[in-house]
PDB file of N, CA and C in Angstrom:
ATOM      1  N   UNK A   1      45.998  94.528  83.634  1.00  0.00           N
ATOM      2  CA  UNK A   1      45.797  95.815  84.252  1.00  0.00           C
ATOM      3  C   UNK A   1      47.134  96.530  84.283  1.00  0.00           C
ATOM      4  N   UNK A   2      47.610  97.265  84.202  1.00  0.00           N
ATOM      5  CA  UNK A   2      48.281  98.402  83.808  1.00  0.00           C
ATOM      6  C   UNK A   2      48.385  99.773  85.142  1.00  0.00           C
ATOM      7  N   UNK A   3      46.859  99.983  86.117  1.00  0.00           N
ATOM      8  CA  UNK A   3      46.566 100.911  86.473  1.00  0.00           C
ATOM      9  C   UNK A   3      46.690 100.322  88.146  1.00  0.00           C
ATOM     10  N   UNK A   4      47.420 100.509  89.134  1.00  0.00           N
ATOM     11  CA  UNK A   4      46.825 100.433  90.596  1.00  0.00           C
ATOM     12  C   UNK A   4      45.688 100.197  90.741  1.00  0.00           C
ATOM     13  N   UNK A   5      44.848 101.539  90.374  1.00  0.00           N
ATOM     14  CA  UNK A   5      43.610 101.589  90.715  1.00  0.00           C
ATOM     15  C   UNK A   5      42.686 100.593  90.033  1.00  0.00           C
ATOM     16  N   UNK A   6      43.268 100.175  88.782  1.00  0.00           N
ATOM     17  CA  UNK A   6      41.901  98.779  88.310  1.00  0.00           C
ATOM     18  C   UNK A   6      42.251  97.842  89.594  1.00  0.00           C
ATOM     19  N   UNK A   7      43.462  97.360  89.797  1.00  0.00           N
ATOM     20  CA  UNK A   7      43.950  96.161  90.437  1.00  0.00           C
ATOM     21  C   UNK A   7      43.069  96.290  91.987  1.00  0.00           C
ATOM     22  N   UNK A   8      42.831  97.440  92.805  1.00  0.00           N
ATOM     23  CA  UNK A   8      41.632  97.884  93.556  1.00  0.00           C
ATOM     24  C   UNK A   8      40.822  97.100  93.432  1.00  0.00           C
ATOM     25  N   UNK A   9      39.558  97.773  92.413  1.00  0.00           N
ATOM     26  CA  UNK A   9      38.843  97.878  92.088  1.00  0.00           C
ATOM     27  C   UNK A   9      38.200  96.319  91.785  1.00  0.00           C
ATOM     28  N   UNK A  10      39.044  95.626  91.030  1.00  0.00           N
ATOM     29  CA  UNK A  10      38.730  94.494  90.977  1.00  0.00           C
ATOM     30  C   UNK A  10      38.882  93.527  92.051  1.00  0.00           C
ATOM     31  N   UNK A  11      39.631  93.786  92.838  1.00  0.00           N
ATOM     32  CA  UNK A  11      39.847  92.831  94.157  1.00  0.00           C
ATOM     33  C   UNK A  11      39.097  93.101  95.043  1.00  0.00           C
ATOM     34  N   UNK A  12      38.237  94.186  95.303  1.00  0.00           N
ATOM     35  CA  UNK A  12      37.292  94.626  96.181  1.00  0.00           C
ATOM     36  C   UNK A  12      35.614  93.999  95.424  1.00  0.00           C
ATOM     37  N   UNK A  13      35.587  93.807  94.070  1.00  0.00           N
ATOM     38  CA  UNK A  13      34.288  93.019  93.787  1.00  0.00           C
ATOM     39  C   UNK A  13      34.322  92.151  93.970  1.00  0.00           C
ATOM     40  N   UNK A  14      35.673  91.303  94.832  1.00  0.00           N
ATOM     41  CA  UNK A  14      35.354  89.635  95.300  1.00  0.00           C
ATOM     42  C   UNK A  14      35.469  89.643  96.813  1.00  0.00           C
ATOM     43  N   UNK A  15      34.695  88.600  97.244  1.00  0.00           N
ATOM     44  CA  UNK A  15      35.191  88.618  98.430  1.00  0.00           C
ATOM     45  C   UNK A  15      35.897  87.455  98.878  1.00  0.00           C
ATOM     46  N   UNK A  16      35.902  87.774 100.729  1.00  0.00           N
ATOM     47  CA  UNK A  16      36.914  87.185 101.267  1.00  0.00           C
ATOM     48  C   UNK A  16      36.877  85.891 100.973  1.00  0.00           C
ATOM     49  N   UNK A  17      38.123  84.965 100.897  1.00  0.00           N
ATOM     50  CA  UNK A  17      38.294  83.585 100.867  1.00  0.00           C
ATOM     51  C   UNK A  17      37.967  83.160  99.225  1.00  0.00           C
ATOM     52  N   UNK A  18      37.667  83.794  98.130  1.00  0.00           N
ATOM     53  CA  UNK A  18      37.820  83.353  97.182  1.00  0.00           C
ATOM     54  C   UNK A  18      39.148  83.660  96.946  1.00  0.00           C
ATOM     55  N   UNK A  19      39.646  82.618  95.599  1.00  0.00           N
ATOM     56  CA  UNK A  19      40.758  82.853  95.229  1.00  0.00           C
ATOM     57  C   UNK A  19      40.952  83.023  93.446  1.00  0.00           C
ATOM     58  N   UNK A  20      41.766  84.617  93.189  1.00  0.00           N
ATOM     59  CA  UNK A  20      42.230  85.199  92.140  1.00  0.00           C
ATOM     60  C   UNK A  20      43.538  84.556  91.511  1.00  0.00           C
ATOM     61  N   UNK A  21      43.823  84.676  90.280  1.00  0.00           N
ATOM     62  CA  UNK A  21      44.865  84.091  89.673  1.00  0.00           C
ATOM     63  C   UNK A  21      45.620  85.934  89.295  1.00  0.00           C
ATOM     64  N   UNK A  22      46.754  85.922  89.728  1.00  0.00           N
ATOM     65  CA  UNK A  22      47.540  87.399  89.152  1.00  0.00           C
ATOM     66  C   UNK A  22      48.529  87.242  88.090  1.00  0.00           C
ATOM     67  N   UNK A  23      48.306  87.736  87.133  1.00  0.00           N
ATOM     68  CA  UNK A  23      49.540  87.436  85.956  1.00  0.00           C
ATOM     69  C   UNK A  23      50.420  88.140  86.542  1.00  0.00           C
ATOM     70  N   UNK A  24      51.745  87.850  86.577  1.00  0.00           N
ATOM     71  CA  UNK A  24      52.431  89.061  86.990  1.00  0.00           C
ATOM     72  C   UNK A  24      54.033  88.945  85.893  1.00  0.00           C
ATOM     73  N   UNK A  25      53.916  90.280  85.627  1.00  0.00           N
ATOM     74  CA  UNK A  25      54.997  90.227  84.472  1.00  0.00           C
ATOM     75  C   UNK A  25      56.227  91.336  85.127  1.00  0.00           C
ATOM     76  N   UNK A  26      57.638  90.544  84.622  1.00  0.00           N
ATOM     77  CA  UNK A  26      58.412  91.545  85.159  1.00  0.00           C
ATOM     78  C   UNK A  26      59.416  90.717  83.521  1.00  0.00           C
ATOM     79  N   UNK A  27      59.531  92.491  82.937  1.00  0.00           N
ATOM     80  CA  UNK A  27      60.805  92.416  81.971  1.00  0.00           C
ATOM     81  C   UNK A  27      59.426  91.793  81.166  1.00  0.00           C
ATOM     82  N   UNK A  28      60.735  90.847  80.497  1.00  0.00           N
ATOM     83  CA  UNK A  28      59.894  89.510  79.246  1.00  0.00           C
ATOM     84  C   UNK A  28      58.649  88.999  79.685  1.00  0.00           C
ATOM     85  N   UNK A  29      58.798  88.397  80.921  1.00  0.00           N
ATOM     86  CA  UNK A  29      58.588  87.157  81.814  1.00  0.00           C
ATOM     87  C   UNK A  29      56.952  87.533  82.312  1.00  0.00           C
ATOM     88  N   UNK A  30      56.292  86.484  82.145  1.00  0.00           N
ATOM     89  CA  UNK A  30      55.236  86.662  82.605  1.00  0.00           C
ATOM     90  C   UNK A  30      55.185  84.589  83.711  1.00  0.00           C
ATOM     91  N   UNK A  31      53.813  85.091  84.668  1.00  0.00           N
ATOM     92  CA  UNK A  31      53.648  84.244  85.653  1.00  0.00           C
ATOM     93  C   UNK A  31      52.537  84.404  86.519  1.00  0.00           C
ATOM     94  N   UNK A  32      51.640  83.118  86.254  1.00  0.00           N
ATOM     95  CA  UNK A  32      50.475  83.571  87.333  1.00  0.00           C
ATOM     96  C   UNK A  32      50.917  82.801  88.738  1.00  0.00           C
ATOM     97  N   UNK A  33      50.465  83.988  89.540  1.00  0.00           N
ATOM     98  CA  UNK A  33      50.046  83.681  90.513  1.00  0.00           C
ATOM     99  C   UNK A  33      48.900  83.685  91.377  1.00  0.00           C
ATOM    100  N   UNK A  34      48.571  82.283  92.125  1.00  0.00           N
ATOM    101  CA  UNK A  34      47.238  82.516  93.072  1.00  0.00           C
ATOM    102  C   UNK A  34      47.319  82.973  94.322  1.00  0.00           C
ATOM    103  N   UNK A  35      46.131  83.933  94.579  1.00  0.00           N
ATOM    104  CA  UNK A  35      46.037  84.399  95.750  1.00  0.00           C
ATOM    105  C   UNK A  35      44.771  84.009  96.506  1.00  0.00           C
ATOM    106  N   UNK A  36      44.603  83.716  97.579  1.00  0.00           N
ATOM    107  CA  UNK A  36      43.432  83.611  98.777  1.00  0.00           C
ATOM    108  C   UNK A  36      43.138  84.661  99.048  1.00  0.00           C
ATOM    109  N   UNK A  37      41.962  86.017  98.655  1.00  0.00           N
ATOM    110  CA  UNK A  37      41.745  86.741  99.484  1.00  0.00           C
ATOM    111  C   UNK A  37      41.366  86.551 100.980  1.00  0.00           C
ATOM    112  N   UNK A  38      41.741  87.497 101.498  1.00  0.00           N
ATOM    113  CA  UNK A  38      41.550  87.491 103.372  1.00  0.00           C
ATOM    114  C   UNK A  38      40.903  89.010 103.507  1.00  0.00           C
ATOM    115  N   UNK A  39      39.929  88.850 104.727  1.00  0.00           N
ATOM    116  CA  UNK A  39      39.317  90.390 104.937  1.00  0.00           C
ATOM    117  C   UNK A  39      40.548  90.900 105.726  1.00  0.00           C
ATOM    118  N   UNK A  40      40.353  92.472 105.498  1.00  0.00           N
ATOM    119  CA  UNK A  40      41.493  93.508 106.644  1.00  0.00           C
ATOM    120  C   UNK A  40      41.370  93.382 107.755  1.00  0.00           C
ATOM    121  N   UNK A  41      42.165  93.289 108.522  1.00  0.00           N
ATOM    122  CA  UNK A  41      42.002  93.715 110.286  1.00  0.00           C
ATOM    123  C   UNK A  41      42.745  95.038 110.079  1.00  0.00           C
ATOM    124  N   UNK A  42      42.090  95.384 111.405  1.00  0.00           N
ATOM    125  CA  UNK A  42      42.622  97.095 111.701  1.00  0.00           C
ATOM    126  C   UNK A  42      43.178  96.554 112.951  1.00  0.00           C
ATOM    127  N   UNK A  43      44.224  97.504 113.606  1.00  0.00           N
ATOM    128  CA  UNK A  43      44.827  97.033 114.169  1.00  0.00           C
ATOM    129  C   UNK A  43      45.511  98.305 115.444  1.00  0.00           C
TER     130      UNK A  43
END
């Protein structure tokens, strides 16, 4: 993804407590990382 808004978009069609893998590239370098989604609190 390239766009903010995909990165949204796609994290809102899963829900809470599953867990996503994020490529995340900086420069050359690429690297996944996992995340646990959690629902929002308002606060």
């Amino acid at each position: 993804m390239t766009e903010s808004d995909e990165l949204i978009v796609a994290i809102r069609a899963k829900a809470p407590g599953e867990t996503v893998v994020l490529r995340v590239r900086t420069g050359e370098q690429e690297r996944d990382v996992r995340v646990v989604l959690d629902e929002a609190t308002s606060e």
